[in-house]
N, C-alpha and C. Protein backbone atom coordinates (compact mmCIF):
# COMPACT_ATOMS: atom_id res chain seq x y z
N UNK A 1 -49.86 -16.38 -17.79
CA UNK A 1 -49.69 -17.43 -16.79
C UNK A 1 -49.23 -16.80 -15.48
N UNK A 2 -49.78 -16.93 -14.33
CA UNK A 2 -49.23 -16.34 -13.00
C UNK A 2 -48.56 -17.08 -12.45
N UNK A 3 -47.60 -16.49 -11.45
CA UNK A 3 -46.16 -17.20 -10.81
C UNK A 3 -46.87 -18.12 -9.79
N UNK A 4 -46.52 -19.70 -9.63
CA UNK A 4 -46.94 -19.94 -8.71
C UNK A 4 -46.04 -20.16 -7.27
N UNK A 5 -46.72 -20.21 -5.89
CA UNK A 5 -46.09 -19.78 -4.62
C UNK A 5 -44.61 -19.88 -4.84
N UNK A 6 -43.90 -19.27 -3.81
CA UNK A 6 -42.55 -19.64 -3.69
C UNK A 6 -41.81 -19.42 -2.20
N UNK A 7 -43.00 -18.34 -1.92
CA UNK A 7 -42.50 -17.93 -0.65
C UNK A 7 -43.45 -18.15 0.32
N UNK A 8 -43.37 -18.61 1.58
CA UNK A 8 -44.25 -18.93 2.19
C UNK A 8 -44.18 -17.97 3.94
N UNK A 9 -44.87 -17.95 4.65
CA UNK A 9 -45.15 -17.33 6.13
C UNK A 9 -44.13 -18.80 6.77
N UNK A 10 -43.31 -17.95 7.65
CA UNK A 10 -43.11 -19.47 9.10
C UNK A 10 -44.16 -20.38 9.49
N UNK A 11 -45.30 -19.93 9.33
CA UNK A 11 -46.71 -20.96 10.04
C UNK A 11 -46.90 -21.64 8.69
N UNK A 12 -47.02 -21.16 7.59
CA UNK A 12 -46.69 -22.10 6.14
C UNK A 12 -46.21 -23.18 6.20
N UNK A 13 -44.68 -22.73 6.34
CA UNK A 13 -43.59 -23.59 6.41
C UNK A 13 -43.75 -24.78 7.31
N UNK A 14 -44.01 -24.31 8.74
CA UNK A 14 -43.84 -25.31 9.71
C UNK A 14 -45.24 -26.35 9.26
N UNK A 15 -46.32 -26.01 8.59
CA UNK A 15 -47.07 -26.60 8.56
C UNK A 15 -46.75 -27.66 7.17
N UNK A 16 -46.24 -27.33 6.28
CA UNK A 16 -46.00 -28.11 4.79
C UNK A 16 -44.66 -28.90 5.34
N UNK A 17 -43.78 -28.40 6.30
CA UNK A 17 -42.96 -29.62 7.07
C UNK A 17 -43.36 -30.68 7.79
N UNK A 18 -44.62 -30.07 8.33
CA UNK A 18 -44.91 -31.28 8.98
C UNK A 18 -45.97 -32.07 8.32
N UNK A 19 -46.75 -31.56 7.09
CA UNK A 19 -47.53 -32.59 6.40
C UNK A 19 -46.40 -33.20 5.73
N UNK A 20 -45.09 -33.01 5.38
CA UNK A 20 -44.90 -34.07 4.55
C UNK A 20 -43.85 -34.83 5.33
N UNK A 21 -43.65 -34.50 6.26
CA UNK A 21 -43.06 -35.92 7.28
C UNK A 21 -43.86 -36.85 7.56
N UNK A 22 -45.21 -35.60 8.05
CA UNK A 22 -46.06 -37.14 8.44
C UNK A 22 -46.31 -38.16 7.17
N UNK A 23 -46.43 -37.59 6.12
CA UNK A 23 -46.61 -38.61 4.81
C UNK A 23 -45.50 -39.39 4.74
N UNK A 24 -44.35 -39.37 5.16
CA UNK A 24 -42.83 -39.97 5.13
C UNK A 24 -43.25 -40.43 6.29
N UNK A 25 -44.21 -40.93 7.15
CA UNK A 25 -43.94 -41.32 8.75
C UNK A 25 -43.38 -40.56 9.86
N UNK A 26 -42.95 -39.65 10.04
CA UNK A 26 -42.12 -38.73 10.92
C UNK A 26 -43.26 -38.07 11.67
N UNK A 27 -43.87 -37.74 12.77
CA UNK A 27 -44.42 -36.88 13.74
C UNK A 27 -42.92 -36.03 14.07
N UNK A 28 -43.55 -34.98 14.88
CA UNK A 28 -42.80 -33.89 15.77
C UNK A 28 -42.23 -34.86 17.13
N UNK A 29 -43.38 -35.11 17.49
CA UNK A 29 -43.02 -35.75 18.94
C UNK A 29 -41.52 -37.07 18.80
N UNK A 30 -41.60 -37.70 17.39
CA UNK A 30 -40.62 -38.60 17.25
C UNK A 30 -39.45 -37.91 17.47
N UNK A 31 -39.32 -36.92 16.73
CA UNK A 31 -38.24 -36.31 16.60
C UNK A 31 -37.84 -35.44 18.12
N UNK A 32 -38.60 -34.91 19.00
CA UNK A 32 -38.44 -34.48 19.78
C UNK A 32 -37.77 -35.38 21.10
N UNK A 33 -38.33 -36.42 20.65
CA UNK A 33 -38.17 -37.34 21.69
C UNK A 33 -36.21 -37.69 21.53
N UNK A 34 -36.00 -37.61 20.61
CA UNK A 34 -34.29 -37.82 20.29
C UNK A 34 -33.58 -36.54 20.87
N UNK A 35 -34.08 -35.29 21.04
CA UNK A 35 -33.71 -34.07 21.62
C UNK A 35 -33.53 -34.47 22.75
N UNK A 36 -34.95 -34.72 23.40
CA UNK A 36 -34.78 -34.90 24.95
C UNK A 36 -33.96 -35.85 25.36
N UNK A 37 -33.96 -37.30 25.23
CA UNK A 37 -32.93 -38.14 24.92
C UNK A 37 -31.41 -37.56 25.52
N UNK A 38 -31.02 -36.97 24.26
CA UNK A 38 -29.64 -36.11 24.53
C UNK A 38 -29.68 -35.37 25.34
N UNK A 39 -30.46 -34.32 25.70
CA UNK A 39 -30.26 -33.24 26.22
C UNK A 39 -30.89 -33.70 28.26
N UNK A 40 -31.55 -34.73 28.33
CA UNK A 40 -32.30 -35.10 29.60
C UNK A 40 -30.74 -35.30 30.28
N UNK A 41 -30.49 -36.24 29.76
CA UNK A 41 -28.88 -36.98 30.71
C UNK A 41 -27.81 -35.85 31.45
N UNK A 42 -27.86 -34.34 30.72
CA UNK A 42 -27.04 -33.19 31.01
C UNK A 42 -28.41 -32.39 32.18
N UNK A 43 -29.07 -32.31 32.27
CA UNK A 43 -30.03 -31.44 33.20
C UNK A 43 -32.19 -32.23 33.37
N UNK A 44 -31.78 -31.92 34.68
CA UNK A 44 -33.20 -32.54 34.68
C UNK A 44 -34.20 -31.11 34.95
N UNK A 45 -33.55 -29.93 34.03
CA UNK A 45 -34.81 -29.28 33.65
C UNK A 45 -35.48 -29.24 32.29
N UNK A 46 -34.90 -30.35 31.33
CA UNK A 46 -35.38 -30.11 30.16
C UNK A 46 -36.75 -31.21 30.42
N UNK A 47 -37.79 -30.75 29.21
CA UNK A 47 -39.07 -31.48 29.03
C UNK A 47 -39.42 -31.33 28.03
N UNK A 48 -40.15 -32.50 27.80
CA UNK A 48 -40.25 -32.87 26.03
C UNK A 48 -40.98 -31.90 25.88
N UNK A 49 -41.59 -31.18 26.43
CA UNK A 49 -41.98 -29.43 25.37
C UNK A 49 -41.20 -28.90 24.84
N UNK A 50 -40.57 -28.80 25.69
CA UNK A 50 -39.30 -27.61 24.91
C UNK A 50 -38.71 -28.67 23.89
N UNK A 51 -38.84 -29.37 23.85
CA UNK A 51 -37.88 -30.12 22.66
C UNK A 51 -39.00 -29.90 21.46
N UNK A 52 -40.22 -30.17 21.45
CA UNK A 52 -41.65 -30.11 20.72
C UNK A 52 -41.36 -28.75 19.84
N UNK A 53 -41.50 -27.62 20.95
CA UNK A 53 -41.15 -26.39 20.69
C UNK A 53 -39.87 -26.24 20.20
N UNK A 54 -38.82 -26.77 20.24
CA UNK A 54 -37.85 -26.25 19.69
C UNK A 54 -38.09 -26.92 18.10
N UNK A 55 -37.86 -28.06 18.29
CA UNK A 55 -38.28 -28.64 16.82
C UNK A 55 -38.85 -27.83 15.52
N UNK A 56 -40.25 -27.45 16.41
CA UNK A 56 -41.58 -26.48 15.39
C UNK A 56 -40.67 -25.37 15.32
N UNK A 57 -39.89 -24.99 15.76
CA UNK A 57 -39.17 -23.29 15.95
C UNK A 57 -38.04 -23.99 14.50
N UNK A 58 -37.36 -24.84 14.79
CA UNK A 58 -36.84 -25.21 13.69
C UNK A 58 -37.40 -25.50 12.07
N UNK A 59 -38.41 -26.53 12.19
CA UNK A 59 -39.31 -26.38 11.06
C UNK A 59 -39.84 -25.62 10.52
N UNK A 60 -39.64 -24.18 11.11
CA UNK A 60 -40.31 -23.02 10.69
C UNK A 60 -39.68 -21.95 9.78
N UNK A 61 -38.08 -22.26 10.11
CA UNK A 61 -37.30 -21.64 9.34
C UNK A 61 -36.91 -22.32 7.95
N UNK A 62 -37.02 -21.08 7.39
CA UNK A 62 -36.81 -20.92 5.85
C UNK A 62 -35.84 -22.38 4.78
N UNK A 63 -34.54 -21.80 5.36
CA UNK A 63 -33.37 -22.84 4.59
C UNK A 63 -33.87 -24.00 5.80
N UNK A 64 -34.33 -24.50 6.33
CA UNK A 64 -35.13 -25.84 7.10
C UNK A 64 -35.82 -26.66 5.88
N UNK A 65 -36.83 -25.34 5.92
CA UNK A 65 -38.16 -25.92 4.95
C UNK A 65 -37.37 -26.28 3.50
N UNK A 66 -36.12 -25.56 3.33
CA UNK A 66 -36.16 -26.09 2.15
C UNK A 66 -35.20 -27.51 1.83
N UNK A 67 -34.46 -27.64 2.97
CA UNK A 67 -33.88 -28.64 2.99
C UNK A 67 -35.02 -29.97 3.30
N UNK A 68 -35.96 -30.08 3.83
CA UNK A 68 -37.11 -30.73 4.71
C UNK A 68 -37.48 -31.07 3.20
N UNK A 69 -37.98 -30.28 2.13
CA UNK A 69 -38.89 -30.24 1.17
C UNK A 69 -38.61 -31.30 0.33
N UNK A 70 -36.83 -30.95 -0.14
CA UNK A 70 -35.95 -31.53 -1.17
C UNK A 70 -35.90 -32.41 -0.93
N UNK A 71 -35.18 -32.94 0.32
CA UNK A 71 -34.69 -34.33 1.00
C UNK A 71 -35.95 -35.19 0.65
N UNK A 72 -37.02 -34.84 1.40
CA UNK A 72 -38.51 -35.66 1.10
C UNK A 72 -38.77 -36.44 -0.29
N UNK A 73 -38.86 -34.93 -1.50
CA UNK A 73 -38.54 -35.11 -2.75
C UNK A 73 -37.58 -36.02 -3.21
N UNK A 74 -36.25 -35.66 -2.86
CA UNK A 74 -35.36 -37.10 -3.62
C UNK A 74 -35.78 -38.45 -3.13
N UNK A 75 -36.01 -38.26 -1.62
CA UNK A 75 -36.30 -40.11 -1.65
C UNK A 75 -37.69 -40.34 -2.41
N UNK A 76 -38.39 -39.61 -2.40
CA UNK A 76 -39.64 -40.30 -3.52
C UNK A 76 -39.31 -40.48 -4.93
N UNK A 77 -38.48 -39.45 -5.35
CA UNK A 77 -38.42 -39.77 -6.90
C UNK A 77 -37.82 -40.78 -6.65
N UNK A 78 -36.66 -41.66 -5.99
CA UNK A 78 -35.50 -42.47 -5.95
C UNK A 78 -37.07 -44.02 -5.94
N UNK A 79 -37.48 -43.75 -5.02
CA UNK A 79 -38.90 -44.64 -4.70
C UNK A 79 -39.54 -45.07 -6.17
N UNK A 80 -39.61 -43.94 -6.83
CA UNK A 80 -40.31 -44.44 -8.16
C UNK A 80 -39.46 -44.57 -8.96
N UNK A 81 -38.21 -44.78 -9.15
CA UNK A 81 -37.65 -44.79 -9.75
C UNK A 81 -37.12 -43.93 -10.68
N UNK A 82 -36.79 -42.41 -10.45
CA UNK A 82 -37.08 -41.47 -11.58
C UNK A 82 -36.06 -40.70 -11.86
N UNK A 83 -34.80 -41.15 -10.77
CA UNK A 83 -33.70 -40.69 -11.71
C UNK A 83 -32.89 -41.64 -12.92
N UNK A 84 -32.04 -41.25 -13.38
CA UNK A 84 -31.34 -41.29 -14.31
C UNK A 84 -29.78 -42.38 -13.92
N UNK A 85 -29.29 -43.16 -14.49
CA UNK A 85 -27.52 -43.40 -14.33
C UNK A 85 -27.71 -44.25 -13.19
N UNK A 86 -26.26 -44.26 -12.55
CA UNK A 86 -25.83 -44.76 -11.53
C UNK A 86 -26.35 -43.94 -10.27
N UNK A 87 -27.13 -42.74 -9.91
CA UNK A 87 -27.38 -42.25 -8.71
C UNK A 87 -28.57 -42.77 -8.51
N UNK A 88 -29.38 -43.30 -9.15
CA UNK A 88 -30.64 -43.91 -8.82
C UNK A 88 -30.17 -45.02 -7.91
N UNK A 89 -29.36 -45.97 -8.37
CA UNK A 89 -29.08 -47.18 -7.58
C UNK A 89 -28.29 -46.62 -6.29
N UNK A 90 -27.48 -45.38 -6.33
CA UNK A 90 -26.74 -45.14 -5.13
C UNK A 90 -27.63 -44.71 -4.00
N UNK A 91 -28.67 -43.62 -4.70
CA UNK A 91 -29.83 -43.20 -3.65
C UNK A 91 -30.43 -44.06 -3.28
N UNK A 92 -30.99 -45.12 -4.45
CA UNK A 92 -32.21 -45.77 -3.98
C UNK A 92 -31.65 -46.93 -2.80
N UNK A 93 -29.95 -47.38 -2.89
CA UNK A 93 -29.47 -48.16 -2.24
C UNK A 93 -28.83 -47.39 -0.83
N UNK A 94 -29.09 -46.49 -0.42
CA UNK A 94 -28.08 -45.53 0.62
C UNK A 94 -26.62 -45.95 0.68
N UNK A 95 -26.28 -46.22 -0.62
CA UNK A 95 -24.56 -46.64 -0.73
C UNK A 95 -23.98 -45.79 0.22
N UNK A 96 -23.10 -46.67 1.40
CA UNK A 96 -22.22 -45.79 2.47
C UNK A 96 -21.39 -44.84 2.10
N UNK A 97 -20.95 -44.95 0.79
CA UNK A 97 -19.90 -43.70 0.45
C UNK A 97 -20.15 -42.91 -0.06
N UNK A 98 -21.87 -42.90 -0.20
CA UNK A 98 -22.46 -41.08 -0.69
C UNK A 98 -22.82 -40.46 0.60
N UNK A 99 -22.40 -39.46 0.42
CA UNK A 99 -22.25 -38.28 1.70
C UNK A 99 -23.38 -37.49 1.32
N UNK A 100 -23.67 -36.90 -0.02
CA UNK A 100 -24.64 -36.50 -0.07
C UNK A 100 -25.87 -35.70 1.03
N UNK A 101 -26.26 -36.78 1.29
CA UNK A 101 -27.52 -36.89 2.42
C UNK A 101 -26.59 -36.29 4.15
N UNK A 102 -25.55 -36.56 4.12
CA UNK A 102 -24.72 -36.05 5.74
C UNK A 102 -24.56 -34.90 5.10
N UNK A 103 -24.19 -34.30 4.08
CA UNK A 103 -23.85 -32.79 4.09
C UNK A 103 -24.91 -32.20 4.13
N UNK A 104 -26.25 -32.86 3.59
CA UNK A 104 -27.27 -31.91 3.84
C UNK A 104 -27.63 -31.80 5.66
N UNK A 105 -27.57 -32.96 6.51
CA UNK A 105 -27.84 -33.31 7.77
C UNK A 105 -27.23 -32.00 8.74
N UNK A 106 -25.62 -32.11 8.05
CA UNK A 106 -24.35 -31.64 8.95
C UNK A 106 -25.01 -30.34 8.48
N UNK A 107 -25.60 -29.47 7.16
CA UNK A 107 -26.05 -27.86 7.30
C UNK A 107 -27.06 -27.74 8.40
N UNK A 108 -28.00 -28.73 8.55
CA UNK A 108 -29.11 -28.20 8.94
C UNK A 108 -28.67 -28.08 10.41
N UNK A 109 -27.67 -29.06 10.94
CA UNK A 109 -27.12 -29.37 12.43
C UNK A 109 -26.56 -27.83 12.64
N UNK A 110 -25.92 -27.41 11.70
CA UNK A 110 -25.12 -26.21 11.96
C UNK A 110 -25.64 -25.01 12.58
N UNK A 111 -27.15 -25.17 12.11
CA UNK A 111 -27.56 -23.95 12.65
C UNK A 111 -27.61 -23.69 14.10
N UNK A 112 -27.15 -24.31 14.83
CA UNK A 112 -26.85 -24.01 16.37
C UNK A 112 -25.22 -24.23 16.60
N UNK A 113 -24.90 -24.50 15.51
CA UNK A 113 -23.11 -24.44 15.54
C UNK A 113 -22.65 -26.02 15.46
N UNK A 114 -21.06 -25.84 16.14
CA UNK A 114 -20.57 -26.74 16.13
C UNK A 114 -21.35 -28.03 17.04
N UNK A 115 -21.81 -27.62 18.30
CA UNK A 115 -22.19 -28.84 19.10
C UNK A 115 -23.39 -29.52 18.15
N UNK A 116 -23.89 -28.38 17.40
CA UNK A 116 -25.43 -29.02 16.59
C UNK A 116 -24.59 -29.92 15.54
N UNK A 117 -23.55 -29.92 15.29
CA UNK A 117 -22.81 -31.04 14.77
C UNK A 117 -22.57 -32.14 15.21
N UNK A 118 -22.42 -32.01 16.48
CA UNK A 118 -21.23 -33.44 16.96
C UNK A 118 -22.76 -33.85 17.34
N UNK A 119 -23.66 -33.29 17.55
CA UNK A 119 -24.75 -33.68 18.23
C UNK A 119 -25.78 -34.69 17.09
N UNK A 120 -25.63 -34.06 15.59
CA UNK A 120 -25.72 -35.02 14.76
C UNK A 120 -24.59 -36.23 14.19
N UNK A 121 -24.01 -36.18 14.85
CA UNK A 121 -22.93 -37.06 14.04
C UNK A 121 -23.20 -38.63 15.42
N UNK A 122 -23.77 -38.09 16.39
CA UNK A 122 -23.94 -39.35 17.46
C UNK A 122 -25.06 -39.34 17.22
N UNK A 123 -26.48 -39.11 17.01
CA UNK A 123 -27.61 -39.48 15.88
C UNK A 123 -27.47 -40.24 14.72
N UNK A 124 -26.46 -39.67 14.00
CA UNK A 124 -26.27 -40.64 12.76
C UNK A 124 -25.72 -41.80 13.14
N UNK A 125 -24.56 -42.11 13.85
CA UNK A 125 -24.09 -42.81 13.87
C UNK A 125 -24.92 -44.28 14.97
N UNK A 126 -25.29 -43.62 16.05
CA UNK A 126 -26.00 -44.93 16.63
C UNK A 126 -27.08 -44.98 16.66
N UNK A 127 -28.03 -44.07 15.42
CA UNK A 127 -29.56 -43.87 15.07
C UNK A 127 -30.41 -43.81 16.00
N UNK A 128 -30.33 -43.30 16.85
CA UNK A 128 -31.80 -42.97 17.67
C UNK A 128 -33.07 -43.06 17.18
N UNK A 129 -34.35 -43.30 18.31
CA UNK A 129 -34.87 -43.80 17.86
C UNK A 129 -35.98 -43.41 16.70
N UNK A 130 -36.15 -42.88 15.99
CA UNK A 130 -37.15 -42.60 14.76
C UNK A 130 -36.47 -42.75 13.54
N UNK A 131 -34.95 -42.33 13.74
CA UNK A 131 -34.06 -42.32 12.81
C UNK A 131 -33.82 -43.78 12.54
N UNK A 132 -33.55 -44.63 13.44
CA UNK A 132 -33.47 -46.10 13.57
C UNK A 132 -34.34 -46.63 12.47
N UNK A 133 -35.77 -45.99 13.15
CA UNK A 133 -36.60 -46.91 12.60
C UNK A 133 -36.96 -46.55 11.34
N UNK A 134 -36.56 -44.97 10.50
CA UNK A 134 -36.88 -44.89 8.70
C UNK A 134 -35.46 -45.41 7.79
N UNK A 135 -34.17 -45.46 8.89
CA UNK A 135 -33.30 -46.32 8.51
C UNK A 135 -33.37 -47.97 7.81
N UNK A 136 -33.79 -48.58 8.98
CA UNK A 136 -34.15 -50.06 8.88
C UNK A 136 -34.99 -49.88 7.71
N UNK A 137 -36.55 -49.33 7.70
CA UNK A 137 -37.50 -49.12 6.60
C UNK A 137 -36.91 -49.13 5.21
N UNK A 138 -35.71 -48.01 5.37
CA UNK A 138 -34.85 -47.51 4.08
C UNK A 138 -34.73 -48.92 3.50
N UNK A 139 -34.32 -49.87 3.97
CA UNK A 139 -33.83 -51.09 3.52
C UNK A 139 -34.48 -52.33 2.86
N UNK A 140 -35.84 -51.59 2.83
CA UNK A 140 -37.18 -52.31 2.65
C UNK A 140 -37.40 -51.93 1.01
N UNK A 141 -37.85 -53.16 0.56
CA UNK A 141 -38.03 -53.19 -1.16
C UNK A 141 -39.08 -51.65 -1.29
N UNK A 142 -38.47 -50.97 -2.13
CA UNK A 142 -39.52 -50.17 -3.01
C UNK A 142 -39.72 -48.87 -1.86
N UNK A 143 -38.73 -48.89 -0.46
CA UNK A 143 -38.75 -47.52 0.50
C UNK A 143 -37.62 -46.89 0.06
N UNK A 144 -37.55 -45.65 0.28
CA UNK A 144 -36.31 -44.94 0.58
C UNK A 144 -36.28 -43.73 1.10
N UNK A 145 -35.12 -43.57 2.29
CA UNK A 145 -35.12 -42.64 3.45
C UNK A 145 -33.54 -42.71 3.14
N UNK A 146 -32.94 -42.42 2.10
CA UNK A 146 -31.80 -41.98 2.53
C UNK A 146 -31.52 -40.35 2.55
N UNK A 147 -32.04 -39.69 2.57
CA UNK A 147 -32.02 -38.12 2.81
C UNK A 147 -33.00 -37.76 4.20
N UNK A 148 -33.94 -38.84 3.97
CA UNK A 148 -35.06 -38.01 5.33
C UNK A 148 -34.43 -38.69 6.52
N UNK A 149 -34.00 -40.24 6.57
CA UNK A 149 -33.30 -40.40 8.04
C UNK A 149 -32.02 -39.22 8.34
N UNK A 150 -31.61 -38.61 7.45
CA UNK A 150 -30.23 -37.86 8.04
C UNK A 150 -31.05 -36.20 7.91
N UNK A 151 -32.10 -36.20 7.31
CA UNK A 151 -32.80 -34.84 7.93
C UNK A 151 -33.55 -34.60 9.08
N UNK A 152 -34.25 -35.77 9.91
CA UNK A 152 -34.70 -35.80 10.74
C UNK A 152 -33.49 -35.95 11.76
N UNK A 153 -32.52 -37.07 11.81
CA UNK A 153 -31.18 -36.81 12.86
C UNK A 153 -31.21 -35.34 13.16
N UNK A 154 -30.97 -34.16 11.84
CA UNK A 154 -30.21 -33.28 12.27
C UNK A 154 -31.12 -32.46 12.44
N UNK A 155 -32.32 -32.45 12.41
CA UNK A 155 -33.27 -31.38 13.30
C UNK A 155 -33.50 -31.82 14.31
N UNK A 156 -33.34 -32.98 15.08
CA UNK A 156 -33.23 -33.43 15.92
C UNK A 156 -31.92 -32.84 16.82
N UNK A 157 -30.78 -32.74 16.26
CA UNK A 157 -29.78 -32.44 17.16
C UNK A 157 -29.73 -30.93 16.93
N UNK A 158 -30.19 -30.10 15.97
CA UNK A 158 -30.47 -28.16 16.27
C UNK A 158 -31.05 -28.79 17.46
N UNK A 159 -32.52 -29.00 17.24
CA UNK A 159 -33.57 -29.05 18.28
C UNK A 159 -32.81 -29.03 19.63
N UNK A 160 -31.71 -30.38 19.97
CA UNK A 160 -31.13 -31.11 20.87
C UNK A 160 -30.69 -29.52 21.67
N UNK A 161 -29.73 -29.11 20.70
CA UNK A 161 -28.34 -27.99 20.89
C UNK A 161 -29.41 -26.36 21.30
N UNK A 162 -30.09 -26.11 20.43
CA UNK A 162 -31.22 -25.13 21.09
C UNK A 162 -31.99 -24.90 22.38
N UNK A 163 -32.12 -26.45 22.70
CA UNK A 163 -32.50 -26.60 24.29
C UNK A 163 -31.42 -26.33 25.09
N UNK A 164 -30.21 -27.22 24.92
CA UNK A 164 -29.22 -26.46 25.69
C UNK A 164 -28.82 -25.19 25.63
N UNK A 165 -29.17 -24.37 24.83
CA UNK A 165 -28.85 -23.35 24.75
C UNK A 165 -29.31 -22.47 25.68
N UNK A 166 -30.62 -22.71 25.51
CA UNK A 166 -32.09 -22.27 26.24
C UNK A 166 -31.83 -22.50 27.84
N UNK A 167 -31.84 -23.55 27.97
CA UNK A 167 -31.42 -23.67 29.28
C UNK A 167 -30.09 -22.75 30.05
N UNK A 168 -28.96 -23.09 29.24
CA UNK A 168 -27.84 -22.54 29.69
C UNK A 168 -27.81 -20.43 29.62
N UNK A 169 -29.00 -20.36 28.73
CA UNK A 169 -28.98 -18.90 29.33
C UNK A 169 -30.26 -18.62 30.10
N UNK A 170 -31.08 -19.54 30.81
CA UNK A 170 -31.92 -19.74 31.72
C UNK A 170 -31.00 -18.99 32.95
N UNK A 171 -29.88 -20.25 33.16
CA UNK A 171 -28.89 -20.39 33.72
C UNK A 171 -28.07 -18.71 34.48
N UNK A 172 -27.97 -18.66 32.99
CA UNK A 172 -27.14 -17.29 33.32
C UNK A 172 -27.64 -15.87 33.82
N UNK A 173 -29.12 -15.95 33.36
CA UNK A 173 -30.19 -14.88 33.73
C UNK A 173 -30.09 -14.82 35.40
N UNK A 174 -30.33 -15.98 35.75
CA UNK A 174 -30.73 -16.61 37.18
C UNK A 174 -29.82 -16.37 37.96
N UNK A 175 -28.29 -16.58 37.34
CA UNK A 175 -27.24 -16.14 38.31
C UNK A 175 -26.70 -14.85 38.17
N UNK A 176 -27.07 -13.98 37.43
CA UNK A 176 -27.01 -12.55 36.91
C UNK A 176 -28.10 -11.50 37.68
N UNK A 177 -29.47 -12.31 38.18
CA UNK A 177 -30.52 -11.62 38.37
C UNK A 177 -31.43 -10.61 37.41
N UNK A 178 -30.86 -11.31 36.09
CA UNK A 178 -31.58 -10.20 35.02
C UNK A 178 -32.61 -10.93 34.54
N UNK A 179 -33.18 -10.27 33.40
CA UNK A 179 -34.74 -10.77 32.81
C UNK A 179 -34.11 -11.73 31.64
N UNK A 180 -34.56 -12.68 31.78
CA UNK A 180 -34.09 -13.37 30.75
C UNK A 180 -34.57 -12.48 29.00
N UNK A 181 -33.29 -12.95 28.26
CA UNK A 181 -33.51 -11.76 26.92
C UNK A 181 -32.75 -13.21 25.59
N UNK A 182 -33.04 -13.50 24.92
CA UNK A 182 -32.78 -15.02 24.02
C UNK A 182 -33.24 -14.54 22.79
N UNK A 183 -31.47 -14.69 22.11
CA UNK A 183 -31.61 -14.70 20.58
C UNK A 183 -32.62 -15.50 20.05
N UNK A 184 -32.86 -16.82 20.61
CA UNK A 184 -33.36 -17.68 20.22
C UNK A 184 -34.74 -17.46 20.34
N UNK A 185 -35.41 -16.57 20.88
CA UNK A 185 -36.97 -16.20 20.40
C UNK A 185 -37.02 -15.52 19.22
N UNK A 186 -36.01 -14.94 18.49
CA UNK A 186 -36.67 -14.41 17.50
C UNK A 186 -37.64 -15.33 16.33
């Protein structure tokens, strides 16, 4: 019997992230659009590209894809009904006092640090808009988004926190006179 895949290329990844959002409803551009959102009100050099681009730069990485994959996964099994006990009804109901789904949100936020935190925690909390709308859905007989609304928030707020980043060493190049040089291309 041969092993099947496990490991995939970044262009893999970003691509099996984004087929299975779009199957969950999620485009790039939704999600981007919550970046810019945040990040427009602080500088009027950001543009929903770079939020586009930051996003796909996010979806591309590894522990992303695998958080992206899982999250997807539990709300469908929860959809068909296929766990077991009392967590079926907690998932399938987004009971407020499972955290669950925010600890996975709050890792993925992390990867740009602390602000990629606070930056999801005002996503979660007053749902912007894509998040809003697989929220509300969540609530709908026989849907469930309680892992993918708080995975999309928080690639939304990396995304958010990456642009500022981007920008702010735009920033610093410009007043330095050097060539701009960004961890963030790798």
């Amino acid at each position: 019997m041969s092993k099947k895949k496990i490991i995939y290329t970044r262009a893999e990844m970003l691509k099996l992230n984004k087929d299975i959002l779009a199957k969950r409803g999620v485009d790039i551009e939704s999600i981007a659009e919550i970046s810019y959102q945040q990040q427009s009100k602080y500088s009027d050099q950001v543009s929903l590209n770079v939020c586009v681009e930051s996003v796909e730069k996010i979806l591309s990485l590894r522990d992303i894809f695998h958080h992206v994959q899982l999250a997807c996964e539990i709300d469908r099994l929860a959809e068909e009904g296929l766990f077991q006990g009392p967590i079926q009804d907690i998932i399938e109901q987004d009971f407020g006092l499972f955290g669950v789904d925010e600890t996975m949100g709050l890792d993925v936020s992390s990867l740009y640090g602390t602000i990629g935190q606070t930056n999801f925690g005002d996503i979660d909390v007053n749902k912007h808009g894509i998040v809003q709308k697989l929220n509300d859905a969540g609530k709908e007989e026989g849907i469930c988004h309680t892992f993918l609304d708080d995975i999309v928030g928080a690639i939304a707020a990396a995304a958010s926190t990456r642009v500022a980043q981007i920008l702010n060493e735009d920033l610093a190049s410009e007043d330095n006179g050097v060539e701009r040089f960004s961890i963030f291309d790798i």
